[in-house]
Protein backbone atom coordinates (compact mmCIF):
# COMPACT_ATOMS: atom_id res chain seq x y z
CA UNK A 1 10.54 -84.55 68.55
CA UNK A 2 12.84 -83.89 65.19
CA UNK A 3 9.85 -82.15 63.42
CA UNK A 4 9.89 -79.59 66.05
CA UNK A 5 13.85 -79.05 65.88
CA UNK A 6 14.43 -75.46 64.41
CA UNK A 7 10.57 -74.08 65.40
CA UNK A 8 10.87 -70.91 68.05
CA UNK A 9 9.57 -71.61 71.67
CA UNK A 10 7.74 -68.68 72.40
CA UNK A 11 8.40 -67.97 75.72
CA UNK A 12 12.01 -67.81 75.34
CA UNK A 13 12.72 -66.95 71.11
CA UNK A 14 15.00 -69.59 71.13
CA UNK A 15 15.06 -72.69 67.94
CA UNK A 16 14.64 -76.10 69.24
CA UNK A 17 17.49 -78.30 68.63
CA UNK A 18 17.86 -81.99 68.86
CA UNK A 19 19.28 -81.82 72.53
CA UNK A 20 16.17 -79.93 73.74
CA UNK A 21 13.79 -81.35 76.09
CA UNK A 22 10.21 -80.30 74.36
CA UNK A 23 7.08 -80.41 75.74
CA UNK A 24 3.54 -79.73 73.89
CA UNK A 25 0.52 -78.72 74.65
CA UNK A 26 -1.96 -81.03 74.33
CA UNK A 27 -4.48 -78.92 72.80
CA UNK A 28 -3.41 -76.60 70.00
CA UNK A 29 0.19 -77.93 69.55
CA UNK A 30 2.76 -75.46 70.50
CA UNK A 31 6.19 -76.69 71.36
CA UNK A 32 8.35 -75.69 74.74
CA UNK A 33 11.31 -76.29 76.24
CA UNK A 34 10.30 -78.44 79.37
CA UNK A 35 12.05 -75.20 81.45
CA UNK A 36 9.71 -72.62 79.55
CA UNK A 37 6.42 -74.46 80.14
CA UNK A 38 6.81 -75.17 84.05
CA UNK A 39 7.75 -71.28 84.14
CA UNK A 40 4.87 -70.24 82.58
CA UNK A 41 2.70 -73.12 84.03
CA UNK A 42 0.39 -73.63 80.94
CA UNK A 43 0.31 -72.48 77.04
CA UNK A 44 0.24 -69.23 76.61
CA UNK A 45 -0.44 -69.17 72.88
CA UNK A 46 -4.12 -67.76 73.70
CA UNK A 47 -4.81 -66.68 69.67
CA UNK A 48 -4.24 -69.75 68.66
CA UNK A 49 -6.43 -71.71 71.88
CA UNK A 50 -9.72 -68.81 70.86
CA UNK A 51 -9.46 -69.34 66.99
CA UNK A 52 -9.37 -73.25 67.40
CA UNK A 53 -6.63 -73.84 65.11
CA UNK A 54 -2.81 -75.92 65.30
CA UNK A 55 0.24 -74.75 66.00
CA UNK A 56 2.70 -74.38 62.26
CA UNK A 57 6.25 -75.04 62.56
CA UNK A 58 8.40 -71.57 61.67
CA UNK A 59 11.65 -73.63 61.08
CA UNK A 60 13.49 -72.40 58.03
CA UNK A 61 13.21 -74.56 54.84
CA UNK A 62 15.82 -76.48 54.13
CA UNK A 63 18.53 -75.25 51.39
CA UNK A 64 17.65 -76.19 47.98
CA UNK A 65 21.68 -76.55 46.34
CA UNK A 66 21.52 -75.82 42.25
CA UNK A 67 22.85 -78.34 40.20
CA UNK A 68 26.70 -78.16 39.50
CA UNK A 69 27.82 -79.36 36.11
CA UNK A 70 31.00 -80.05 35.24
CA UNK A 71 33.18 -77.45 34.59
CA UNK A 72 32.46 -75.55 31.41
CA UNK A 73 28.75 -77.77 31.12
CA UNK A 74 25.74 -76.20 30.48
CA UNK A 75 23.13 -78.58 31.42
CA UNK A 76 19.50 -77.95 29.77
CA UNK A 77 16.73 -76.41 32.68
CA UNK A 78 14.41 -78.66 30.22
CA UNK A 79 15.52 -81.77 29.41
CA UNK A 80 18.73 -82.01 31.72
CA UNK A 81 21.02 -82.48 28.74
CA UNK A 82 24.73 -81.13 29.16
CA UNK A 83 26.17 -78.83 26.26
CA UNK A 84 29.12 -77.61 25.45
CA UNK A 85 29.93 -74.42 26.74
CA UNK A 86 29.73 -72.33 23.51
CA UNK A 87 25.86 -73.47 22.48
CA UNK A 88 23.28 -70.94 22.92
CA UNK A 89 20.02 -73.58 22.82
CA UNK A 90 20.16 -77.19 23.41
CA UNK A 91 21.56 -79.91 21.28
CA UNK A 92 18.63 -82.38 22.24
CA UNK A 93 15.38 -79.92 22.28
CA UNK A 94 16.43 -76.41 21.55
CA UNK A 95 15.43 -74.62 24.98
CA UNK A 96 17.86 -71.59 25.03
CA UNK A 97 20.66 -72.24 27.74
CA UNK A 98 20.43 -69.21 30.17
CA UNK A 99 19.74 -69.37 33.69
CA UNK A 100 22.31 -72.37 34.21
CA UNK A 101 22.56 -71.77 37.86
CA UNK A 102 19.28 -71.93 39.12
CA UNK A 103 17.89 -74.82 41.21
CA UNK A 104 16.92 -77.82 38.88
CA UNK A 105 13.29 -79.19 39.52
CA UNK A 106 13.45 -82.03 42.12
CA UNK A 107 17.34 -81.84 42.37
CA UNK A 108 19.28 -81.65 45.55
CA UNK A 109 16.55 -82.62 47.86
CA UNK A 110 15.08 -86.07 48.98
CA UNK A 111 11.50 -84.97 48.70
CA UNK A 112 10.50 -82.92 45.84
CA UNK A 113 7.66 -80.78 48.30
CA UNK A 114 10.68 -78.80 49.79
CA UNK A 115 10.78 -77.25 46.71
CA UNK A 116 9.23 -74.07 46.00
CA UNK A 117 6.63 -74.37 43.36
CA UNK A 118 8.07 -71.71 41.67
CA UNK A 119 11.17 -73.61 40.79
CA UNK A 120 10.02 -76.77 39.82
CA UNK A 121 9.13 -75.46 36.07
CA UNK A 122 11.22 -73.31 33.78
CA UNK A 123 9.03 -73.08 30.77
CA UNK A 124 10.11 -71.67 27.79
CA UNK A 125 7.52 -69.49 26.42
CA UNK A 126 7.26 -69.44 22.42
CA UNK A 127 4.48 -66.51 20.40
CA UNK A 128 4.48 -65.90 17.07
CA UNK A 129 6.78 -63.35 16.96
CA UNK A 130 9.20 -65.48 18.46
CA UNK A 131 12.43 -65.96 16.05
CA UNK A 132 12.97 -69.43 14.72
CA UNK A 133 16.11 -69.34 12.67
CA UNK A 134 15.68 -65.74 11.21
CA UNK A 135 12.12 -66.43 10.53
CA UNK A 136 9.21 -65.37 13.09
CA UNK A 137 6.98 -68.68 14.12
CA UNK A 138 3.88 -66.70 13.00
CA UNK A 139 5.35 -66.98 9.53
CA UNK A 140 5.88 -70.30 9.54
CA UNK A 141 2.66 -71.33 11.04
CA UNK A 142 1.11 -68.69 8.29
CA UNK A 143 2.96 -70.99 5.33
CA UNK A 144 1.57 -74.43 6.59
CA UNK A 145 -1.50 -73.75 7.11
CA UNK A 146 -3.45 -76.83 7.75
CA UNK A 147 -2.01 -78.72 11.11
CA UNK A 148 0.49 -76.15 12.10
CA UNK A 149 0.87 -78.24 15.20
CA UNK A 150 2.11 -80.90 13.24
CA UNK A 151 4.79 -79.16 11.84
CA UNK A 152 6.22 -76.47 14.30
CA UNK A 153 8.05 -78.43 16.74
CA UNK A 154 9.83 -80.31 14.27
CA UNK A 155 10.63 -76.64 12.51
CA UNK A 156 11.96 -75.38 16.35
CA UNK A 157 13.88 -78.57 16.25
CA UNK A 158 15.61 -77.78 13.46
CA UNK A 159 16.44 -74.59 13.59
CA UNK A 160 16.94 -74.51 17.76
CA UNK A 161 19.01 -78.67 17.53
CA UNK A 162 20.09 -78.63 14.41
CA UNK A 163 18.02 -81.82 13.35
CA UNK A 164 17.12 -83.23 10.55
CA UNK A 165 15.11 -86.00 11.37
CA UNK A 166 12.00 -86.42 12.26
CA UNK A 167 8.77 -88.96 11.41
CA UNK A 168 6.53 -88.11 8.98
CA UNK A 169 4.00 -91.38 8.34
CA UNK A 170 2.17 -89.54 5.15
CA UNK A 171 5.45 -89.11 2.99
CA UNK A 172 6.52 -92.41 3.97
CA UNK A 173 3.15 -93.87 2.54
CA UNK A 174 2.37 -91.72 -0.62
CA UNK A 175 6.15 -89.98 -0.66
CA UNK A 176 5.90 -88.46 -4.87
CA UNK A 177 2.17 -87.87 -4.25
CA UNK A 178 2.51 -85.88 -0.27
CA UNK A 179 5.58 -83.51 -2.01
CA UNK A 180 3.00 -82.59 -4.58
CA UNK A 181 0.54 -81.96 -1.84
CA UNK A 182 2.62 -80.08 -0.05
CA UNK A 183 3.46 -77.78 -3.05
CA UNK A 184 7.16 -79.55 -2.98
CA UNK A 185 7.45 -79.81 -6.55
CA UNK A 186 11.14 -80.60 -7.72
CA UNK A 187 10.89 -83.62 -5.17
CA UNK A 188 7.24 -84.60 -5.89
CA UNK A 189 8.78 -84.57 -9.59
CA UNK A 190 11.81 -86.49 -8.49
CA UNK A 191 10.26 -88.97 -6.47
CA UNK A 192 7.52 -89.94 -8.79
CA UNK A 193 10.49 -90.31 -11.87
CA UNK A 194 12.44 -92.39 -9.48
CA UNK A 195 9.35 -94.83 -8.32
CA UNK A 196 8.58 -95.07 -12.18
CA UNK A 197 12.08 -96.11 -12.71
CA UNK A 198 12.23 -98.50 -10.16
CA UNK A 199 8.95 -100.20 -10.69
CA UNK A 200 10.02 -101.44 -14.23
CA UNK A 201 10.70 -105.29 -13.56
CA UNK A 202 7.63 -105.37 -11.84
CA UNK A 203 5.80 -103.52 -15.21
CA UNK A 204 8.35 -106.49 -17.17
CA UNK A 205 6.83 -109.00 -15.26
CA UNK A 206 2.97 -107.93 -16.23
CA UNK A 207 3.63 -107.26 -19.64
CA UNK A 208 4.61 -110.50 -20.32
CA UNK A 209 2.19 -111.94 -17.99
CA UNK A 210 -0.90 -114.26 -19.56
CA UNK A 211 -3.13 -114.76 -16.57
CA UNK A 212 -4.36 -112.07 -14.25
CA UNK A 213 -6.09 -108.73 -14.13
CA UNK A 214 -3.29 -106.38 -15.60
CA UNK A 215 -1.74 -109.16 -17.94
CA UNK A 216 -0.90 -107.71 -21.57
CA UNK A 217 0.62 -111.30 -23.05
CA UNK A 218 3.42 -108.59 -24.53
CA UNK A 219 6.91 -110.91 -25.28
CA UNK A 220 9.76 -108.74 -24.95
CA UNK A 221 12.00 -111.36 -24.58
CA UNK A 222 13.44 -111.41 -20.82
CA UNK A 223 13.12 -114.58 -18.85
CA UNK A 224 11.24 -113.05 -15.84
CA UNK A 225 12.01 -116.69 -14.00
CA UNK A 226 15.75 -116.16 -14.04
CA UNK A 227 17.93 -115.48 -11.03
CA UNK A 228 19.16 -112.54 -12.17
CA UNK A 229 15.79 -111.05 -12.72
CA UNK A 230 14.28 -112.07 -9.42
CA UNK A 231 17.55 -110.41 -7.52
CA UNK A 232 16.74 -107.26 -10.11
CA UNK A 233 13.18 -107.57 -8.24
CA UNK A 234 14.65 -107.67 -5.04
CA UNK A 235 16.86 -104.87 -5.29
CA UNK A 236 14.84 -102.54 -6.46
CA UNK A 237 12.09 -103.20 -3.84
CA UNK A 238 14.82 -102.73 -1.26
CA UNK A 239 15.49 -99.43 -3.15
CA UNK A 240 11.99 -98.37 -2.91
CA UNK A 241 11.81 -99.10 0.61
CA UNK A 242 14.27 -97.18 0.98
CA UNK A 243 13.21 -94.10 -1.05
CA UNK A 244 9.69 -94.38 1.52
CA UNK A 245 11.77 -94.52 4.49
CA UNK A 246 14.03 -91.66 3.11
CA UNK A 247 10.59 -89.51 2.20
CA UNK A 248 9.17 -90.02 5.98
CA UNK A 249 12.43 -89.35 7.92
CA UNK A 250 13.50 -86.07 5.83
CA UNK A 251 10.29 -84.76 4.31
CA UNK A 252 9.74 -82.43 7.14
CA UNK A 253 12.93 -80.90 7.01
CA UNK A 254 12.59 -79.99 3.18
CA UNK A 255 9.62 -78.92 4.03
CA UNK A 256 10.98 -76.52 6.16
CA UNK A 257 13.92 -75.70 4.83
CA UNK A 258 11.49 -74.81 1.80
CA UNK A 259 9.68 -72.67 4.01
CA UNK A 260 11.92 -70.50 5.20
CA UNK A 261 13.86 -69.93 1.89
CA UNK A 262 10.05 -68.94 0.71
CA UNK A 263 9.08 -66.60 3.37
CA UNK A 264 12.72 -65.10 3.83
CA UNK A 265 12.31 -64.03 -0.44
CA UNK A 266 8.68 -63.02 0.46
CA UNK A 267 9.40 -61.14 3.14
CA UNK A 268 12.80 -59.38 1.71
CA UNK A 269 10.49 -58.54 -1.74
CA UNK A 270 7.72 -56.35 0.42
CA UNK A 271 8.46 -53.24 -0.34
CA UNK A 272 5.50 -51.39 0.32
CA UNK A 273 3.58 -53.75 0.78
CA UNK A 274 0.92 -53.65 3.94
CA UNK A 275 1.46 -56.93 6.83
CA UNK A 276 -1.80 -58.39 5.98
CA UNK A 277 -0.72 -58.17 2.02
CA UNK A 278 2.77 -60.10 2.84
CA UNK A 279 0.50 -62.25 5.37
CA UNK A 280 -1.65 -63.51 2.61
CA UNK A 281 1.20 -63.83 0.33
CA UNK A 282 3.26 -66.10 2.93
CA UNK A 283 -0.89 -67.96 3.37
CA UNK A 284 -1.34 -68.32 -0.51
CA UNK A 285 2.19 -69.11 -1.23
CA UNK A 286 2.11 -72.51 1.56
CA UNK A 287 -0.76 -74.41 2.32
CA UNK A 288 -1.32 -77.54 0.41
CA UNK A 289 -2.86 -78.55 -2.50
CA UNK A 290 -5.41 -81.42 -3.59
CA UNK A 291 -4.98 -80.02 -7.15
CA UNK A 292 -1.21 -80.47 -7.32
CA UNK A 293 -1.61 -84.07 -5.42
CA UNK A 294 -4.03 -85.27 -8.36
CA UNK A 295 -1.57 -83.83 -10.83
CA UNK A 296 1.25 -85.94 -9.35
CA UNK A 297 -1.22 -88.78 -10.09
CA UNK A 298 -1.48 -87.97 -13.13
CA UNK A 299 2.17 -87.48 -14.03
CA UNK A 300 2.89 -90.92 -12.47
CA UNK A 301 0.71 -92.70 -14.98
CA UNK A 302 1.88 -90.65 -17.65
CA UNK A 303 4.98 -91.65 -17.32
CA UNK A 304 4.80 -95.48 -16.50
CA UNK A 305 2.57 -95.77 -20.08
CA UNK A 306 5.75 -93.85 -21.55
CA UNK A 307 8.21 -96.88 -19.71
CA UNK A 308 5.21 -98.86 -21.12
CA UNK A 309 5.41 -97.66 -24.91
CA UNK A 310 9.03 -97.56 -24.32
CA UNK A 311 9.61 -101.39 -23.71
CA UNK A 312 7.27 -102.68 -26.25
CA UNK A 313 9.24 -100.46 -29.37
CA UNK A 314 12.57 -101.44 -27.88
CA UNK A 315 11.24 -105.55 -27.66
């Protein structure tokens, strides 16, 4: 008889408890204390009996208690990480720390359906006027252009976390050539100079080569067999792998730390300019580039025939 205890017998308005002796009509339900029913001599819940439907428990729902941190704790309504008292958005996914005291979702209760559905989700709610580190997410999603939703979470990351990792599998691939694309040029530059640089004992090795596709039979007098060259070789592939790894882990952040420093000078040089005007600007500005990614190309074979021409006059 628990699930009755704290339901109203409606003869007498009194809450069952677990010392009561119930009784139930057999028909629709309704609960009684074993005193009310013989007093009344049958159910007298008639409404319920002439619209053919059960009798609902009115027992209060049980308490849901909030979470309690530790002192001083401010644990994410997101994620459930704890911050220190002084951060205004979490340190592991940026949700804004207000409302600390309010029931967690599925905490404090043994089955998650006494919750109310209305605390089970705290959503934050982003738009693009939304600020992202002094910089409105429209603006942002205005200066990438192509797969904004690639981008903007790591960007809220960042400026919300304070991150400045994140995975990028196109830099890590074609790292000099992806800056370029992305209209990164002092990194496109200095990633292509720094691949060119390290792919010299393998350009060494097929210069001197006299059998394959890309031999040139050039002598320039290093023993490519040696120890010392072959750990040159090694080192400088370990470098490169590096450099990749480097390029996917941090290219988004330069990518957005290049994004806001653009649409912060575009937006402080507007004068009188109309929205859509500084709009298009912030559009024309970002984006990416096939043209610059071809040009990157380009400059990469430029400058391994210059390494090229360089070797066989120094030989």
């Amino acid at each position: 008889m628990s699930k009755y205890v704290g339901s109203t017998c409606i003869v007498c308005g009194k809450r069952f408890t677990e010392d009561d002796d119930i009784v139930v009509c057999p028909e629709c339900g309704t609960p009684y204390h074993r005193e009310c029913y013989n007093e009344k001599g049958s159910c007298v819940n008639t409404p319920l009996h002439e619209k053919g439907v059960e009798w609902i428990s009115d027992a209060p729902k049980p308490e849901v208690k909030a979470y309690s941190a530790e002192p001083g704790v401010k644990r994410c309504i997101r994620c459930g990480a704890e911050n220190p008292p002084e951060e205004r958005y979490c340190k592991e996914c940026g949700t804004p720390l207000i409302n600390m005291d309010t029931p967690r979702p599925f905490e404090g209760t043994e089955n998650a359906e006494q919750q109310d559905v209305g605390t089970r989700f705290n959503p934050v709610m982003l738009n693009q006027d939304s600020d992202i580190d002094g910089v409105k997410l429209g603006d942002y999603a205005r200066y990438v252009g192509s797969n904004p939703i690639g981008f903007l979470p790591s960007f809220i990351s960042f400026a919300k976390a304070g991150r400045v990792a994140s995975l990028n599998i196109f830099a890590m691939i074609f790292a000099p050539f992806y800056f370029m694309y992305r209209k990164m040029y002092s990194w496109g530059i200095f990633a292509i100079i720094v691949s060119c640089l390290l792919s010299v004992p393998t350009t060494i090795e097929m210069m001197q080569s006299t059998s394959g596709a890309y031999s040139m039979n050039i002598d320039l007098g290093i023993d490519v067999e040696s120890k010392s060259f072959i750990a040159l070789e090694q080192a400088v592939t370990f470098l490169m792998l590096g450099l990749k790894l480097a390029s996917g882990i941090f290219a988004n952040y330069l990518y957005y730390k290049k994004a806001k420093r653009d649409i912060l000078k575009i937006r402080e040089n507007s004068g009188e300019k109309s929205n859509e005007e500084v709009n298009m600007e912030i559009i024309t500005t970002g984006g990416s580039s096939w043209g610059y990614a071809l040009l990157g190309i380009m400059l990469a074979g430029a400058v391994n025939m210059m390494i090229i021409m360089l070797l066989t006059v120094l030989r």
